[in-house]
N, C-alpha and C. Protein backbone atom coordinates (compact mmCIF):
# COMPACT_ATOMS: atom_id res chain seq x y z
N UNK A 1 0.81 -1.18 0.00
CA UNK A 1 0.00 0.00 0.00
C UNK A 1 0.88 1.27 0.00
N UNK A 2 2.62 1.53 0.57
CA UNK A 2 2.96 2.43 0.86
C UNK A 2 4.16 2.39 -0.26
N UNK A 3 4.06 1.40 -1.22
CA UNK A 3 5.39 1.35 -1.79
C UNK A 3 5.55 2.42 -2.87
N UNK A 4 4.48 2.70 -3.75
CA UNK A 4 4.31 3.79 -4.60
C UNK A 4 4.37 4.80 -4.06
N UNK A 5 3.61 5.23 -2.91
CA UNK A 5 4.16 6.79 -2.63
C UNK A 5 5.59 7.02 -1.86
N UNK A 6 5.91 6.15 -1.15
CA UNK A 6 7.43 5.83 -0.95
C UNK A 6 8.66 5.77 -1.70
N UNK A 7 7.95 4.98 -3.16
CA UNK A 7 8.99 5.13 -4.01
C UNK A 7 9.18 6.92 -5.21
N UNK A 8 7.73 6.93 -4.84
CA UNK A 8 7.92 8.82 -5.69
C UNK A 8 8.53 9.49 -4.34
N UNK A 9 8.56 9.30 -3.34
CA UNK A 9 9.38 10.23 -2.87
C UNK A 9 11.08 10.07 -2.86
N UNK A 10 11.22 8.60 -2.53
CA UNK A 10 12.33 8.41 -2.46
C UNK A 10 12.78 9.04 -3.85
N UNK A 11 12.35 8.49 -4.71
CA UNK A 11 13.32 9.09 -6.27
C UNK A 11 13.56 10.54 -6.56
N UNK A 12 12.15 11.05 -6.05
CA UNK A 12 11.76 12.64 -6.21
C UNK A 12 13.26 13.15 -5.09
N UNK A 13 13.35 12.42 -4.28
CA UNK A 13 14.52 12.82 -3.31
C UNK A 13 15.78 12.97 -3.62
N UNK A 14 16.18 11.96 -4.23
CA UNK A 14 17.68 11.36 -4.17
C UNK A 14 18.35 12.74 -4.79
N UNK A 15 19.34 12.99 -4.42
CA UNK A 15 20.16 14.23 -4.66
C UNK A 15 21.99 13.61 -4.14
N UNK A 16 22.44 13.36 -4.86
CA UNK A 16 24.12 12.74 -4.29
C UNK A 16 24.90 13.92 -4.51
N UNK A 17 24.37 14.94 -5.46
CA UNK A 17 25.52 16.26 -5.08
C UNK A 17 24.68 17.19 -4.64
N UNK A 18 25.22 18.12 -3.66
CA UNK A 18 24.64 19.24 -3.08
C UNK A 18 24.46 20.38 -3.90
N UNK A 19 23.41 20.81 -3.66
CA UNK A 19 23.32 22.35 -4.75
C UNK A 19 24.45 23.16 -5.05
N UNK A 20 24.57 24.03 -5.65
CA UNK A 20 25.84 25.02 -5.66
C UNK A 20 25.41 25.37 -6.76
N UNK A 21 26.13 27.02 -6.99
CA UNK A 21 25.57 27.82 -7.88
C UNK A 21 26.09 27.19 -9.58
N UNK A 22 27.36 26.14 -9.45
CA UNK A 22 27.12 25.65 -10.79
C UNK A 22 28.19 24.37 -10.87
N UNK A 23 27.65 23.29 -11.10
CA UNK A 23 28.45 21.96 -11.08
C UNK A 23 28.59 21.52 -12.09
N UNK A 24 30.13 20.78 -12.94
CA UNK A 24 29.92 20.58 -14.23
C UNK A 24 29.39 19.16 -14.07
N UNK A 25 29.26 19.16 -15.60
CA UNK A 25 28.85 17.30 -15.56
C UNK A 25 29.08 16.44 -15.02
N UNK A 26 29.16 15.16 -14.21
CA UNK A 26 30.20 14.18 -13.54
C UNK A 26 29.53 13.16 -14.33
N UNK A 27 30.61 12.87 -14.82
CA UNK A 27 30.92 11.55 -15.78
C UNK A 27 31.49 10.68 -14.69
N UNK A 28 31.59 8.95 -14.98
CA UNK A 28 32.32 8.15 -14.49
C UNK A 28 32.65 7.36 -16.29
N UNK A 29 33.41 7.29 -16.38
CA UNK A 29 33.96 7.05 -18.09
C UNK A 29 33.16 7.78 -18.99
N UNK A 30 32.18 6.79 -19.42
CA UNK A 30 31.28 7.37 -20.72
C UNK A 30 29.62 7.64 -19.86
N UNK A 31 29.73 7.65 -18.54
CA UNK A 31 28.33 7.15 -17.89
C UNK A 31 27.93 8.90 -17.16
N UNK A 32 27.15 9.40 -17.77
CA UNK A 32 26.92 10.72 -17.63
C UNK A 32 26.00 10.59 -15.86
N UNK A 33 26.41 10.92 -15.10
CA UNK A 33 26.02 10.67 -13.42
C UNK A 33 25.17 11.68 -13.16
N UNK A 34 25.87 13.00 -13.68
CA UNK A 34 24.92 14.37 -13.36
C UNK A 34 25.06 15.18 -14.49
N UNK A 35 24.00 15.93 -14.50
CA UNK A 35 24.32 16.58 -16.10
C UNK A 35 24.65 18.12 -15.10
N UNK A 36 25.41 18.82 -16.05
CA UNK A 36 25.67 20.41 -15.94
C UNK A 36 24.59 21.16 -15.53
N UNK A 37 24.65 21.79 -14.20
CA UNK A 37 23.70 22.80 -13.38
C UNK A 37 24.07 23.80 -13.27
N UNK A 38 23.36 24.87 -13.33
CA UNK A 38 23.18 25.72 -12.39
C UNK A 38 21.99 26.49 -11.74
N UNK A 39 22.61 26.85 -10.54
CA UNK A 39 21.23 27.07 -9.56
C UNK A 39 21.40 28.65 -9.12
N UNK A 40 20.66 29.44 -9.32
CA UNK A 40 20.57 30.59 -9.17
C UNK A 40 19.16 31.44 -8.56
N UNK A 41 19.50 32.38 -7.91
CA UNK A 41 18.56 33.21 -6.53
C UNK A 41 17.36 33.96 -8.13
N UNK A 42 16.14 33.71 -8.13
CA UNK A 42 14.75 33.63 -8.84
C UNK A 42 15.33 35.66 -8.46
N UNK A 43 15.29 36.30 -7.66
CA UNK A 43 15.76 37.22 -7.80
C UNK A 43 17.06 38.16 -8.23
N UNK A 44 18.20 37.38 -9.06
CA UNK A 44 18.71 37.76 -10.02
C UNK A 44 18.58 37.85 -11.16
N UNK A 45 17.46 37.57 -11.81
CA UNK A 45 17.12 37.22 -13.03
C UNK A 45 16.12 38.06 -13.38
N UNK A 46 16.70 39.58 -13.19
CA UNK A 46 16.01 40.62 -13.79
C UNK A 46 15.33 40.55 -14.38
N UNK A 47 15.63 40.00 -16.14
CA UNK A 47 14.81 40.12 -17.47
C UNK A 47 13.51 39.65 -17.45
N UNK A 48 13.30 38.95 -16.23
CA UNK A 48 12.06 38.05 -16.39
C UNK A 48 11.04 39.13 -16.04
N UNK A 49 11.33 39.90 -15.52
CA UNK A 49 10.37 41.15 -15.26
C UNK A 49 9.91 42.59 -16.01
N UNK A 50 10.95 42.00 -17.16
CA UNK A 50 10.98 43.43 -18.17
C UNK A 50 9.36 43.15 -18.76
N UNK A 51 8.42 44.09 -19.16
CA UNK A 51 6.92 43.72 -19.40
C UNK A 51 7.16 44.30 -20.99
N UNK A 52 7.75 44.52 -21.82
CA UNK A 52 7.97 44.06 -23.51
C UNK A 52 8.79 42.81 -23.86
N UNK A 53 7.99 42.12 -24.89
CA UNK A 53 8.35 41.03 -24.68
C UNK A 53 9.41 40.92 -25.61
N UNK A 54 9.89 41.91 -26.37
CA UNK A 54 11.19 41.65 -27.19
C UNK A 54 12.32 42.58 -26.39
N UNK A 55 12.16 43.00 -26.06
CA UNK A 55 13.24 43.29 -24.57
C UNK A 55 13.39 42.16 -23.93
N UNK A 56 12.67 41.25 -23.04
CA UNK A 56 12.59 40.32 -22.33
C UNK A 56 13.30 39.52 -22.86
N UNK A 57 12.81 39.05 -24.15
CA UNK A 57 13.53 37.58 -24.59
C UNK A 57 15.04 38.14 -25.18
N UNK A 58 15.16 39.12 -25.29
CA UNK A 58 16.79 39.58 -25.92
C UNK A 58 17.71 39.94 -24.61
N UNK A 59 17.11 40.27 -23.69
CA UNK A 59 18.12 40.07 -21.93
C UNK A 59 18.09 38.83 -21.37
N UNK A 60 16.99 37.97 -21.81
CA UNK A 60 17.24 36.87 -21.77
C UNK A 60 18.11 35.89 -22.40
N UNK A 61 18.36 36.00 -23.77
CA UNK A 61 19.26 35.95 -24.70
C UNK A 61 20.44 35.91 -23.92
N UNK A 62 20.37 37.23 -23.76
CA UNK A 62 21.92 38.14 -23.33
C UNK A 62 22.79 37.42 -21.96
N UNK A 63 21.77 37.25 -21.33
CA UNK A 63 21.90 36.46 -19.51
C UNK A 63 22.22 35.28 -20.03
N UNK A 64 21.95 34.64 -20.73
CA UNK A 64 21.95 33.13 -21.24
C UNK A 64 23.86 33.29 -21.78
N UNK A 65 23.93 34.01 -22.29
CA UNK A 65 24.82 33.84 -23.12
C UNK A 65 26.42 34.15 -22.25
N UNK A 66 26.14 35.44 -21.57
CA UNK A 66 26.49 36.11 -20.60
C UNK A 66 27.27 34.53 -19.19
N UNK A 67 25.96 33.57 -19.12
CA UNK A 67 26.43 32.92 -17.65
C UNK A 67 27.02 31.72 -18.34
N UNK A 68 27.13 31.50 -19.52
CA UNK A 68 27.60 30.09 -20.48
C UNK A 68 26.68 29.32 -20.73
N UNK A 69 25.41 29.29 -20.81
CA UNK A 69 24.63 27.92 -20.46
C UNK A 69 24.17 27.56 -21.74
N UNK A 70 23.65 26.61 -21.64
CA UNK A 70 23.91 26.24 -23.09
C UNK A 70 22.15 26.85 -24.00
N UNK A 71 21.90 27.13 -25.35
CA UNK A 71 20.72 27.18 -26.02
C UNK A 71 19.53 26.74 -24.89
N UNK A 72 19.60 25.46 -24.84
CA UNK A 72 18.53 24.26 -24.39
C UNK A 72 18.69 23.64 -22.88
N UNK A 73 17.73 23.94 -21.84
CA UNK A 73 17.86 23.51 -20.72
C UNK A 73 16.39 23.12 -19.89
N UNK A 74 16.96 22.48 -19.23
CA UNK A 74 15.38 22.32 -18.41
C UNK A 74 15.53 23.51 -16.99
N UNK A 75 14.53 23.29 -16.90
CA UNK A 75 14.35 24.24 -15.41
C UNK A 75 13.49 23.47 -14.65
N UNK A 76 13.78 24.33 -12.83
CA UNK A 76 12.65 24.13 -12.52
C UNK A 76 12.90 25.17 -10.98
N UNK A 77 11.87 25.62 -11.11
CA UNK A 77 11.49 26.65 -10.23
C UNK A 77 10.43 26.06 -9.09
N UNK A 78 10.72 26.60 -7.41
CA UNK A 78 10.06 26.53 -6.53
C UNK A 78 8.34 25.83 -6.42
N UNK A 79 7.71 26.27 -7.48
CA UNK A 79 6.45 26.50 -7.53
C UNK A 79 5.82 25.05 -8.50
N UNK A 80 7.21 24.80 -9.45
CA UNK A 80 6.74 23.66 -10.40
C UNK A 80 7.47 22.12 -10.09
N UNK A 81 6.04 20.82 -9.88
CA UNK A 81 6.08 19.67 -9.45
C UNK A 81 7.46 19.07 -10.31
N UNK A 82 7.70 19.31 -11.76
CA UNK A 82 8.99 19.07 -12.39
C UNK A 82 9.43 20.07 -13.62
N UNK A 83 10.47 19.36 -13.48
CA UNK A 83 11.62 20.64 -14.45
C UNK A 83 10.69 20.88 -15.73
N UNK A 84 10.61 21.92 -16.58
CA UNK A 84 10.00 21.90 -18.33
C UNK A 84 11.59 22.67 -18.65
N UNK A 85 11.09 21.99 -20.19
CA UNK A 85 11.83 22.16 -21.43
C UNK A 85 12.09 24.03 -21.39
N UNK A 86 13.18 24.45 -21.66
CA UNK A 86 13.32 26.13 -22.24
C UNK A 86 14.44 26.23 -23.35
N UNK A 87 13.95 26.76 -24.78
CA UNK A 87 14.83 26.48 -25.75
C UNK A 87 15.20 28.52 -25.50
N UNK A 88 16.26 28.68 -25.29
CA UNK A 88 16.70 30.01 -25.50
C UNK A 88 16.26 30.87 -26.52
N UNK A 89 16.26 30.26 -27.58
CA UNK A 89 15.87 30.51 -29.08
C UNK A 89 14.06 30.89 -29.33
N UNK A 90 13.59 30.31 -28.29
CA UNK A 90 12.04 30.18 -28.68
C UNK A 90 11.72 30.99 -27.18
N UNK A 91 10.94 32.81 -28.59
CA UNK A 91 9.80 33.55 -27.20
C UNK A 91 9.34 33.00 -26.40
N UNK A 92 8.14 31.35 -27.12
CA UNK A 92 7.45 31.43 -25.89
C UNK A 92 8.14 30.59 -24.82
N UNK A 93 8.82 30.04 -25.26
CA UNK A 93 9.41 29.40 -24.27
C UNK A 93 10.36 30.48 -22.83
N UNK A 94 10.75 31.38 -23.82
CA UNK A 94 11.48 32.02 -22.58
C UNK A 94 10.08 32.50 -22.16
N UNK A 95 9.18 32.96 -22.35
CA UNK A 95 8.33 33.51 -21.59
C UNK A 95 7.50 32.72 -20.49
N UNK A 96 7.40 31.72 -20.83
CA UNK A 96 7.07 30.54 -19.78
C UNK A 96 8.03 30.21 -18.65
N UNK A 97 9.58 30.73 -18.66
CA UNK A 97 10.47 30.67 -17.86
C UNK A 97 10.44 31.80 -17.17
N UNK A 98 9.96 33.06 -17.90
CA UNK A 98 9.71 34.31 -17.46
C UNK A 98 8.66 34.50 -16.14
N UNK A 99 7.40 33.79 -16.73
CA UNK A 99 6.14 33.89 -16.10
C UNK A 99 6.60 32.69 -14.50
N UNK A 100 7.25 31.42 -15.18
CA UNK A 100 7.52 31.05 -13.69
C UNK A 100 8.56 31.51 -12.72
N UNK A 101 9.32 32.46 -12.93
CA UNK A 101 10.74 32.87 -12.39
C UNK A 101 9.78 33.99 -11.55
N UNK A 102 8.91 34.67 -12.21
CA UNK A 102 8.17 35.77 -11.33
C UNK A 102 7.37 35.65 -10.51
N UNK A 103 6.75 34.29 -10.51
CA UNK A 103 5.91 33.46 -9.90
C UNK A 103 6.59 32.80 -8.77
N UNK A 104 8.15 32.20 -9.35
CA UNK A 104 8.81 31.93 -7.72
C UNK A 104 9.31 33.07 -6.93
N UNK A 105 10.12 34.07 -7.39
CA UNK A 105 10.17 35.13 -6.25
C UNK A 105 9.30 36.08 -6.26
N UNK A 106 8.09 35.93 -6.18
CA UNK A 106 6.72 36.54 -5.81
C UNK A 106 6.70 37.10 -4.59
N UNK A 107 6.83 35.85 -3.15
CA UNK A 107 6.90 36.53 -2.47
C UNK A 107 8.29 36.05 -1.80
N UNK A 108 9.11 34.93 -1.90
CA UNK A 108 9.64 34.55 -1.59
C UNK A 108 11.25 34.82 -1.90
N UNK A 109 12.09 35.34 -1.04
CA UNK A 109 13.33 36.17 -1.25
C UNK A 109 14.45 35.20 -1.51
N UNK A 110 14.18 33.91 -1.13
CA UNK A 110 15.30 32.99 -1.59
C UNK A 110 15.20 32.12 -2.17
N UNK A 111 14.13 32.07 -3.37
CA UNK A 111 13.78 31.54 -4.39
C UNK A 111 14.82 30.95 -5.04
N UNK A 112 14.76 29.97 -5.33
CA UNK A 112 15.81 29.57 -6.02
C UNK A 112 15.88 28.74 -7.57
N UNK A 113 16.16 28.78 -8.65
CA UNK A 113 15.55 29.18 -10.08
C UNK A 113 16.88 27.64 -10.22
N UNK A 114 16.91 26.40 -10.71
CA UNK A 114 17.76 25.32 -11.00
C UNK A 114 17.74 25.25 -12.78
N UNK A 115 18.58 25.31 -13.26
CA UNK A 115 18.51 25.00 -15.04
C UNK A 115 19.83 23.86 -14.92
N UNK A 116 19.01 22.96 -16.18
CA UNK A 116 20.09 21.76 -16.38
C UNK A 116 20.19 21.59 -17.20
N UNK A 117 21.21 21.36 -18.25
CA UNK A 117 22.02 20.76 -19.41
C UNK A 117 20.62 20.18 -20.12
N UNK A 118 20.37 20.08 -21.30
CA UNK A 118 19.74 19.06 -22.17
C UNK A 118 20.89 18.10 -22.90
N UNK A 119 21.37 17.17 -22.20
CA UNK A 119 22.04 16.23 -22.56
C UNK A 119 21.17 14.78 -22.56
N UNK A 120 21.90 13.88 -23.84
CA UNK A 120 22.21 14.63 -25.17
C UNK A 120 21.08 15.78 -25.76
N UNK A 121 21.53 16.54 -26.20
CA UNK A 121 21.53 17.45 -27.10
C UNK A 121 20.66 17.07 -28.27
N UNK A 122 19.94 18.20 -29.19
CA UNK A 122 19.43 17.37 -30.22
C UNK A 122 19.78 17.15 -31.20
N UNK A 123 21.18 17.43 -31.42
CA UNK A 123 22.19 16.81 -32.59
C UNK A 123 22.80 15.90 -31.96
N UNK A 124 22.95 15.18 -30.73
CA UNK A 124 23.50 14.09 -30.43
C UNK A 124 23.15 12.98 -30.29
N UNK A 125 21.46 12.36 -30.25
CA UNK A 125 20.70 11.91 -29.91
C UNK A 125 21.02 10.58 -31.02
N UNK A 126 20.92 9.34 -30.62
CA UNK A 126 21.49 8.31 -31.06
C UNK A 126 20.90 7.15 -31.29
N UNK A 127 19.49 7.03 -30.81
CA UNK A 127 18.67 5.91 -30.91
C UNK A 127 17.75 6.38 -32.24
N UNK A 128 17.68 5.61 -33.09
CA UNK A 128 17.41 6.09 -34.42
C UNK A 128 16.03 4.64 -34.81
N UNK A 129 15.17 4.83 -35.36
CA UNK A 129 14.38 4.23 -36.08
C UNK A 129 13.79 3.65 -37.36
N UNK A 130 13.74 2.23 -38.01
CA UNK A 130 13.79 1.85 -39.14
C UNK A 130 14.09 2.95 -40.62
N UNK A 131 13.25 4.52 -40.29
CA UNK A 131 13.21 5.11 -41.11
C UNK A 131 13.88 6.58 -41.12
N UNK A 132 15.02 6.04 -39.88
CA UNK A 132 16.53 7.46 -39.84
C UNK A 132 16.19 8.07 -38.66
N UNK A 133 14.85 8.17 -38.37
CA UNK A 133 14.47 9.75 -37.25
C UNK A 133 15.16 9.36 -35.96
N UNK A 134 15.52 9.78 -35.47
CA UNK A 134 16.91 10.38 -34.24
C UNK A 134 15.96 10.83 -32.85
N UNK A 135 16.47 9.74 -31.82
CA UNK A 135 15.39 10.07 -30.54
C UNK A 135 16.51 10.31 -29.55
N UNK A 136 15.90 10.90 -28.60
CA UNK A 136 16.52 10.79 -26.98
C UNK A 136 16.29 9.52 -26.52
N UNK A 137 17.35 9.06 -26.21
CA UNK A 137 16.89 8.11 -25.07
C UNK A 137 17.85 8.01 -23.20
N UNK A 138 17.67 7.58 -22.49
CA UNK A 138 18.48 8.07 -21.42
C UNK A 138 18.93 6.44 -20.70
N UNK A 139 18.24 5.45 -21.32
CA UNK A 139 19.09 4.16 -20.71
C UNK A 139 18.33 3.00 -21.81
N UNK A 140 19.37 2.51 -22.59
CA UNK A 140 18.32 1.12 -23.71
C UNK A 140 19.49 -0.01 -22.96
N UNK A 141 18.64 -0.61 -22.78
CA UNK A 141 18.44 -2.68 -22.47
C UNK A 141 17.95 -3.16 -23.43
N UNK A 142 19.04 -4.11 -23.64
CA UNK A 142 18.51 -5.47 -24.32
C UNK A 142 18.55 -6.62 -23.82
N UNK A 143 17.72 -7.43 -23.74
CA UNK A 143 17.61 -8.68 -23.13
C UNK A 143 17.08 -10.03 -24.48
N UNK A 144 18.18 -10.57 -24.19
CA UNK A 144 18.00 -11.91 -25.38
C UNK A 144 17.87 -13.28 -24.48
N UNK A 145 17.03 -13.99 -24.75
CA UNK A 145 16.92 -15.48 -24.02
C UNK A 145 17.74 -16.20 -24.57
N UNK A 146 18.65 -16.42 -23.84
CA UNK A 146 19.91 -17.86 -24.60
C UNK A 146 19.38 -18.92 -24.90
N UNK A 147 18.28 -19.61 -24.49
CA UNK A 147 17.81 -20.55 -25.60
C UNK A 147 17.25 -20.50 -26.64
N UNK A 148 16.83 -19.50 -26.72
CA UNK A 148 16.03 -19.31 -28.35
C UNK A 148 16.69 -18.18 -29.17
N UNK A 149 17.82 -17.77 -28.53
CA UNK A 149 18.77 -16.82 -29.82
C UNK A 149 19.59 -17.18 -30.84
N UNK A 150 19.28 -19.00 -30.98
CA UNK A 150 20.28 -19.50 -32.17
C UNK A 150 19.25 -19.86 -33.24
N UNK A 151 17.65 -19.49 -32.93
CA UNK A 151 16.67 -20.25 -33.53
C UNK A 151 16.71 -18.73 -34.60
């Protein structure tokens, strides 16, 4: 009865590196462990408050470009159950990062705003289908039965 909500928390939990304002990737060989963060105060992030929206998305631009991070990242802010997609490149998308960044330091002074790597990337993406198209994937298994793999 308690194993499902036990197990969304436990997972929702697990954290093996501590926050910090920016951690690179940790690889163990080729085995990507943590992807590239950074975590930053919902009240540094001026632009999100500029009210024209081609001002907004071009300091947004600018901030993006300005802290290194890459085009494409997920976020996730105080207020939202999980991270969403933000393509740098795409208004509405920054504006949806906009609308929640203002929404977490609303009232709250130590808001804290997390963006993470989109790794892989969408030119890196490697699981491909009969007819070429190129997916994300984040762990493929294969499992073959040794008695019937010579049939």
């Amino acid at each position: 009865m308690l194993s499902e909500p036990l197990a969304g928390v436990t997972v929702n939990s697990f954290a093996p590196f501590p926050a910090c304002r920016h951690r690179g990737r940790v690889t163990i060989d080729r085995l990507v462990v943590a992807r590239e963060t950074w975590t930053v105060p919902a009240a540094e992030l001026t632009w999100a408050g500029r009210r024209e929206e081609p001002e907004r998305f071009l300091a947004a631009r600018a901030w993006r470009a300005d802290t290194g991070l890459p085009e494409r990242v997920f976020a996730k802010t105080p207020g939202e159950m999980k991270p969403f997609f933000v393509d740098f490149g795409s208004i509405p998308l920054v504006n949806i990062l906009a609308k929640a960044v203002r929404r977490a330091s609303g009232g709250d002074t130590g808001a804290q705003v997390t963006l993470t790597e989109v790794h892989p990337d969408t030119g890196q993406t490697w699981l491909t289908d009969t007819a070429g198209e190129r997916y994300s994937c984040e762990l493929r298994l294969i499992a073959v039965d040794p008695l019937s793999a010579g049939r």
